[in-house]
PDB file of N, CA and C in Angstrom:
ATOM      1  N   UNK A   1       0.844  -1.186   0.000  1.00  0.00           N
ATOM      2  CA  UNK A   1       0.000   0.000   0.000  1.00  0.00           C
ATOM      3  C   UNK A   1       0.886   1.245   0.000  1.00  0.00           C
ATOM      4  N   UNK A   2       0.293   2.211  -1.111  1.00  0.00           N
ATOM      5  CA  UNK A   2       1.333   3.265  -1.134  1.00  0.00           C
ATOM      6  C   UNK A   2       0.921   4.220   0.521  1.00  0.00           C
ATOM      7  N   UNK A   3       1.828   5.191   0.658  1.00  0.00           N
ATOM      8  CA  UNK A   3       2.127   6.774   1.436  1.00  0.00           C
ATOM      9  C   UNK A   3       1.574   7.781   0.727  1.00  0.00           C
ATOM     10  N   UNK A   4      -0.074   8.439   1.205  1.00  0.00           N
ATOM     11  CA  UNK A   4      -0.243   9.453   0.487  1.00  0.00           C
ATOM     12  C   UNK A   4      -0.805  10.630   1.587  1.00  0.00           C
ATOM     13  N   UNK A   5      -0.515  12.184   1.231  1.00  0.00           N
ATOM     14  CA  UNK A   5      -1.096  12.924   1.629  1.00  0.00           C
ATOM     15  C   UNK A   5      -2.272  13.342   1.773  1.00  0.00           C
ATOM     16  N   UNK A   6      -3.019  14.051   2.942  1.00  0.00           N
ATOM     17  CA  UNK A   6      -4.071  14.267   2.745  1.00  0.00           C
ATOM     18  C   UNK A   6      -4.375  15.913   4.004  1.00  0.00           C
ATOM     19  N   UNK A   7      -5.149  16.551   3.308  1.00  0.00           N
ATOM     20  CA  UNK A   7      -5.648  17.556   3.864  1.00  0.00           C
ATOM     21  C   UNK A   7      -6.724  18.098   4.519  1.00  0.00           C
ATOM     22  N   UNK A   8      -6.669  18.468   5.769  1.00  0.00           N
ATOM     23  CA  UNK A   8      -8.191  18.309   6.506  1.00  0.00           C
ATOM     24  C   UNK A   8      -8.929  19.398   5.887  1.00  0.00           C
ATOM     25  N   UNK A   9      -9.946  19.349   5.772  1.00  0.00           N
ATOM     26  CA  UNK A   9     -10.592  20.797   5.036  1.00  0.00           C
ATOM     27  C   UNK A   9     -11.020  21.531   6.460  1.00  0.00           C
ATOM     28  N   UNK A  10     -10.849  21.401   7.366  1.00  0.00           N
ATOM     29  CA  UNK A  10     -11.229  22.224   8.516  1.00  0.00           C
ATOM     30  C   UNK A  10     -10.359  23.011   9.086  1.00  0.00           C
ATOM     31  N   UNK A  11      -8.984  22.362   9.240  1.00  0.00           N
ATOM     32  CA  UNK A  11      -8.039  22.978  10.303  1.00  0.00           C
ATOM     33  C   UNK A  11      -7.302  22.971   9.285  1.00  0.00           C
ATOM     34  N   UNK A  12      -6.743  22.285   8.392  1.00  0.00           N
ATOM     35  CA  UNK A  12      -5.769  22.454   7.164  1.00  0.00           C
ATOM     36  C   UNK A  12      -4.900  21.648   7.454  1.00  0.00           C
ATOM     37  N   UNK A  13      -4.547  21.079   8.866  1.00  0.00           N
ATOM     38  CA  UNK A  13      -3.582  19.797   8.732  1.00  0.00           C
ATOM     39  C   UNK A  13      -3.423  19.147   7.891  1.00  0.00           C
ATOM     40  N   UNK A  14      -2.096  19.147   7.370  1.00  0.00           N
ATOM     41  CA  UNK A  14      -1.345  17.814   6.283  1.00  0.00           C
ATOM     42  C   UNK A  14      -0.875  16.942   7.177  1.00  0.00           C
ATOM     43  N   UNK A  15      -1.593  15.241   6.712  1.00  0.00           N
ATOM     44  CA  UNK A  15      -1.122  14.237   7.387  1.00  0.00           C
ATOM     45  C   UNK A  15      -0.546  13.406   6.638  1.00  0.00           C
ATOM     46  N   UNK A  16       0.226  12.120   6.680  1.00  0.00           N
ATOM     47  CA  UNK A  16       0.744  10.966   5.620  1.00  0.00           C
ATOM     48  C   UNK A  16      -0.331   9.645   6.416  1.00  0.00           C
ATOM     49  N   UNK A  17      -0.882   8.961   5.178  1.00  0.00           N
ATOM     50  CA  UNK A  17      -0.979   7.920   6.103  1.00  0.00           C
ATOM     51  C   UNK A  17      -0.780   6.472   5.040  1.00  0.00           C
ATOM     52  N   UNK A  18      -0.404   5.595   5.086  1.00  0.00           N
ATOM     53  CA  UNK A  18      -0.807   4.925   4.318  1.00  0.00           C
ATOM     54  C   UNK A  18      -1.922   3.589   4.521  1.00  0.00           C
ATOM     55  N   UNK A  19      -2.172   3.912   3.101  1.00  0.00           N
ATOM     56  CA  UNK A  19      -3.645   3.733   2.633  1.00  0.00           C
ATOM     57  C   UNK A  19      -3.751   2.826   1.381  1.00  0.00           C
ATOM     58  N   UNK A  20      -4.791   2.348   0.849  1.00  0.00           N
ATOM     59  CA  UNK A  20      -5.529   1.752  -0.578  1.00  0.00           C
ATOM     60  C   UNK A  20      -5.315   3.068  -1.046  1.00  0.00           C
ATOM     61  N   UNK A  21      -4.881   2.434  -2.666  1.00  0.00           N
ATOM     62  CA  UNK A  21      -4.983   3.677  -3.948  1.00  0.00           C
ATOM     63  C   UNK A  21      -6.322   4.357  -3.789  1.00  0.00           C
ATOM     64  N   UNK A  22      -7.632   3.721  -3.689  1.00  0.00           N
ATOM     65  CA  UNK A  22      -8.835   4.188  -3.642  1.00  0.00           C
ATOM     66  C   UNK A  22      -9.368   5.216  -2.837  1.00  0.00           C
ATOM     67  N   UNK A  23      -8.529   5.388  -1.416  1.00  0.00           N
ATOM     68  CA  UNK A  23      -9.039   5.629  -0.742  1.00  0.00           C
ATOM     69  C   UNK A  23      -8.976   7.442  -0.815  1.00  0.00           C
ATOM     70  N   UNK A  24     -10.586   7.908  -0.553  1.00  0.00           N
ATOM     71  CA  UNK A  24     -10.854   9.754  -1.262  1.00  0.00           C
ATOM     72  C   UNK A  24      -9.976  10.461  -0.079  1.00  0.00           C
ATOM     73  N   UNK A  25     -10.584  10.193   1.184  1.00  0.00           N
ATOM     74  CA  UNK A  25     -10.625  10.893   2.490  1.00  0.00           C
ATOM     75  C   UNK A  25     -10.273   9.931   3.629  1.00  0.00           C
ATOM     76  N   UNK A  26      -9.785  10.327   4.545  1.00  0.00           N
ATOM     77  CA  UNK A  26      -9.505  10.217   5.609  1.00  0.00           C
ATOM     78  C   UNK A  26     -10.137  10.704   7.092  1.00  0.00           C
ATOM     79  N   UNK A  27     -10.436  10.221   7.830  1.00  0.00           N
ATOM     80  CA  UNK A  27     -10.621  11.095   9.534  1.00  0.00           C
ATOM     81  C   UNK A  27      -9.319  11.976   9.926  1.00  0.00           C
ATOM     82  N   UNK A  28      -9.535  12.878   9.689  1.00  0.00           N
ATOM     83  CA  UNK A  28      -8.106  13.609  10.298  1.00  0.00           C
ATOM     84  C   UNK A  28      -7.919  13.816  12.170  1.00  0.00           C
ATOM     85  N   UNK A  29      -6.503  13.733  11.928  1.00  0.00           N
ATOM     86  CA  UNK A  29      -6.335  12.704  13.299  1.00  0.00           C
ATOM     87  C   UNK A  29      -5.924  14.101  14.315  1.00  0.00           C
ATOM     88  N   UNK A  30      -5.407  15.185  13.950  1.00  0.00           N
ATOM     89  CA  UNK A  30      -6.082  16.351  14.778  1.00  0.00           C
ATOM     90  C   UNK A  30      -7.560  16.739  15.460  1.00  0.00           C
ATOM     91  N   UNK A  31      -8.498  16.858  14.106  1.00  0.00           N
ATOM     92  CA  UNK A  31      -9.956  17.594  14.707  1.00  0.00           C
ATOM     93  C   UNK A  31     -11.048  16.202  14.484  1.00  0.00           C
ATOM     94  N   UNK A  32     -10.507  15.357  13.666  1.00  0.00           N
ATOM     95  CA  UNK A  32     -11.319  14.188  13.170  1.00  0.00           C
ATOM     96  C   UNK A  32     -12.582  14.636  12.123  1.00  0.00           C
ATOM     97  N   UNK A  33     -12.253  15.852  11.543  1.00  0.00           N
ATOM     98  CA  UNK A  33     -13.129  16.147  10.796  1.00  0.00           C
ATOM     99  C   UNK A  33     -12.493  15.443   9.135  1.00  0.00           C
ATOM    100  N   UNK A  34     -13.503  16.137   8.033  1.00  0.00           N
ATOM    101  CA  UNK A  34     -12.101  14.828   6.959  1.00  0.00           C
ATOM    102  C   UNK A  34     -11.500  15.409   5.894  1.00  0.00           C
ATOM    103  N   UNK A  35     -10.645  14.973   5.632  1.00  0.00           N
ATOM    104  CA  UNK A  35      -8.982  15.271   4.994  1.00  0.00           C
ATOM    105  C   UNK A  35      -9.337  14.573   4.001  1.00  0.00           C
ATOM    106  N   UNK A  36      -9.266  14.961   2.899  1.00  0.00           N
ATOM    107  CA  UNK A  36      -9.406  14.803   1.805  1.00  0.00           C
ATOM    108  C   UNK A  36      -7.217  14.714   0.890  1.00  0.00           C
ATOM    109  N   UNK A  37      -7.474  13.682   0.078  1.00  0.00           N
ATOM    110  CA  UNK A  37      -6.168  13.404  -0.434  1.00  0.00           C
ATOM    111  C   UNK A  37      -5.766  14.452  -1.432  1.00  0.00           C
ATOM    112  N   UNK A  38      -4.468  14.765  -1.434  1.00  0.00           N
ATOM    113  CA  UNK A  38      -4.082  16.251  -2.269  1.00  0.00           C
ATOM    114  C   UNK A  38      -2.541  15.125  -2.841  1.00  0.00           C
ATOM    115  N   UNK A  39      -2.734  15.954  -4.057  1.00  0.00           N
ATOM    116  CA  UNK A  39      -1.274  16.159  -5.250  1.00  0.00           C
ATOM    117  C   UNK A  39      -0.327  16.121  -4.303  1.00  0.00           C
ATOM    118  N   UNK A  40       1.226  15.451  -4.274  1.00  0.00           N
ATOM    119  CA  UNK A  40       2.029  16.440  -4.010  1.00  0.00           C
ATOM    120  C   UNK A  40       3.370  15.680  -4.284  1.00  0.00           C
ATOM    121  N   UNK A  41       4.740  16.720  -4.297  1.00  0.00           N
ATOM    122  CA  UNK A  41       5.690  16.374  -4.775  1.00  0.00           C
ATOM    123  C   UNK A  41       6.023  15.308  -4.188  1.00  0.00           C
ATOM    124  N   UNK A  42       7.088  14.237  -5.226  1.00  0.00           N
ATOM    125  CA  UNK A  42       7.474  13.173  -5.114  1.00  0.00           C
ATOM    126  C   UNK A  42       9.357  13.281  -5.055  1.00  0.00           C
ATOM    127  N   UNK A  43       9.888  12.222  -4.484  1.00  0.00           N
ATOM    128  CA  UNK A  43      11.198  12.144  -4.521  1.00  0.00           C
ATOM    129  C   UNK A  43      11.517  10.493  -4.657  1.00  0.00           C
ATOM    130  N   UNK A  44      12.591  10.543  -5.560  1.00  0.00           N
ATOM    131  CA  UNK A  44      13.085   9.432  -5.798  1.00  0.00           C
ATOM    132  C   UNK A  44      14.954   9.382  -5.822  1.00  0.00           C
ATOM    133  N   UNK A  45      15.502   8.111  -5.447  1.00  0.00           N
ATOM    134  CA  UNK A  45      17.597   8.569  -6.358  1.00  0.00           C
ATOM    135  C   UNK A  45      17.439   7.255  -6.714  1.00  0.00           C
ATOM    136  N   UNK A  46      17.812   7.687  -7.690  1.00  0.00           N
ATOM    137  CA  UNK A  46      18.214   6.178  -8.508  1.00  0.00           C
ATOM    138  C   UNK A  46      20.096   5.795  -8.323  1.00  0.00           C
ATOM    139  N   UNK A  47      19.628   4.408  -7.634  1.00  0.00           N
ATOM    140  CA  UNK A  47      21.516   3.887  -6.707  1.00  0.00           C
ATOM    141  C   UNK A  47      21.691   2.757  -7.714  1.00  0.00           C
ATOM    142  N   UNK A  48      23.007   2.172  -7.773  1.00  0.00           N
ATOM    143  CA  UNK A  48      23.424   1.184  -8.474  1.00  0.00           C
ATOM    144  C   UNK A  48      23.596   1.033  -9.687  1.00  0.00           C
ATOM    145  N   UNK A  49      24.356   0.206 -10.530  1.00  0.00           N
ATOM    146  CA  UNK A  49      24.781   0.540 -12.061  1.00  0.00           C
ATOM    147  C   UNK A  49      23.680   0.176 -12.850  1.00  0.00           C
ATOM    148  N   UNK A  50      23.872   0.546 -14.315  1.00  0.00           N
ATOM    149  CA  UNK A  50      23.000   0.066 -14.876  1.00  0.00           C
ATOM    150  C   UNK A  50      21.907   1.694 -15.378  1.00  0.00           C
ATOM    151  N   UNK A  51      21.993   2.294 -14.615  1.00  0.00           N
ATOM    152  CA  UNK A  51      20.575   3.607 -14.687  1.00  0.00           C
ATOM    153  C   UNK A  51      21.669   5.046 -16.015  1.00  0.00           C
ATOM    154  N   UNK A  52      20.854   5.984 -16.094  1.00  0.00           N
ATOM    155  CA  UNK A  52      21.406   6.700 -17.036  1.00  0.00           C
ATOM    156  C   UNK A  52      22.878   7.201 -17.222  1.00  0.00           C
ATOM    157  N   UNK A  53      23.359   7.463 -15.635  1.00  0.00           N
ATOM    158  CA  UNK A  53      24.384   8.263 -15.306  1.00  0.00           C
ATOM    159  C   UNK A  53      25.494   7.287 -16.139  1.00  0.00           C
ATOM    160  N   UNK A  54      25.539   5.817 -15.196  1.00  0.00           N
ATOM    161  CA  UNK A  54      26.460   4.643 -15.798  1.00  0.00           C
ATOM    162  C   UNK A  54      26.455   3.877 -17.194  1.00  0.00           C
ATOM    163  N   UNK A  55      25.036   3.521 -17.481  1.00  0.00           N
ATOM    164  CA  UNK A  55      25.573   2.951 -18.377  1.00  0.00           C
ATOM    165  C   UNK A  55      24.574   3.667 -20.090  1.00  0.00           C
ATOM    166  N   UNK A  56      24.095   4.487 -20.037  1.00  0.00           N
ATOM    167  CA  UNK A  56      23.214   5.147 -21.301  1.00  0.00           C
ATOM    168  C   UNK A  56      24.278   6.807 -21.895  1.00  0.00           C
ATOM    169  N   UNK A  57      24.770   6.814 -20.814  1.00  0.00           N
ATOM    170  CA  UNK A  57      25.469   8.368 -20.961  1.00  0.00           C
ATOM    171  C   UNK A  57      26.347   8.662 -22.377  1.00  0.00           C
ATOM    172  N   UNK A  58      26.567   9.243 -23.290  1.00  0.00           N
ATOM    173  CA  UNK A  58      27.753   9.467 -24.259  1.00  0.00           C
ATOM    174  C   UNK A  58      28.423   9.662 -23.219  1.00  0.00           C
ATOM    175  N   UNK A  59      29.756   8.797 -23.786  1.00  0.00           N
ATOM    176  CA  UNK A  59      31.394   9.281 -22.977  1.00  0.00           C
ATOM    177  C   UNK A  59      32.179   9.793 -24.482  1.00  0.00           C
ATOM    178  N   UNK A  60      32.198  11.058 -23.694  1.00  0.00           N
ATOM    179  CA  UNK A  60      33.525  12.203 -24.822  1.00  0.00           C
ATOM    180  C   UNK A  60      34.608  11.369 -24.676  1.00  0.00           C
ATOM    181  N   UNK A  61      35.387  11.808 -25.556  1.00  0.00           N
ATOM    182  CA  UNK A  61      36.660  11.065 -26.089  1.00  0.00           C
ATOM    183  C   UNK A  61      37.714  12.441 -26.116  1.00  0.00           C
TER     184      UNK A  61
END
């Protein structure tokens, strides 16, 4: 199950919780009113050989 954000529409708390892809809203765990799931930036690093840096790159001569 993925980690997704969600926003209370009352108090505005951003919480993480993880959850089903499906799931709209949440009980927000401040006011318990409900938090609805929001967009938001992602982070990833790509480790080990094989990925663009190592092995796709032109090497100058």
């Amino acid at each position: 199950m993925p980690v997704y954000e969600f926003e209370c529409q009352s108090c505005g708390q951003v919480t993480e919780e993880l959850v089903r892809m499906d799931t709209k809203s949440i009980k927000c765990p401040k006011c318990a009113a409900k938090a609805s799931k929001i967009i938001s930036l992602c982070a990833f690093d790509l480790k080990g050989g094989g990925w663009y840096a190592d092995g796709y790159a032109s090497k100058k001569n």
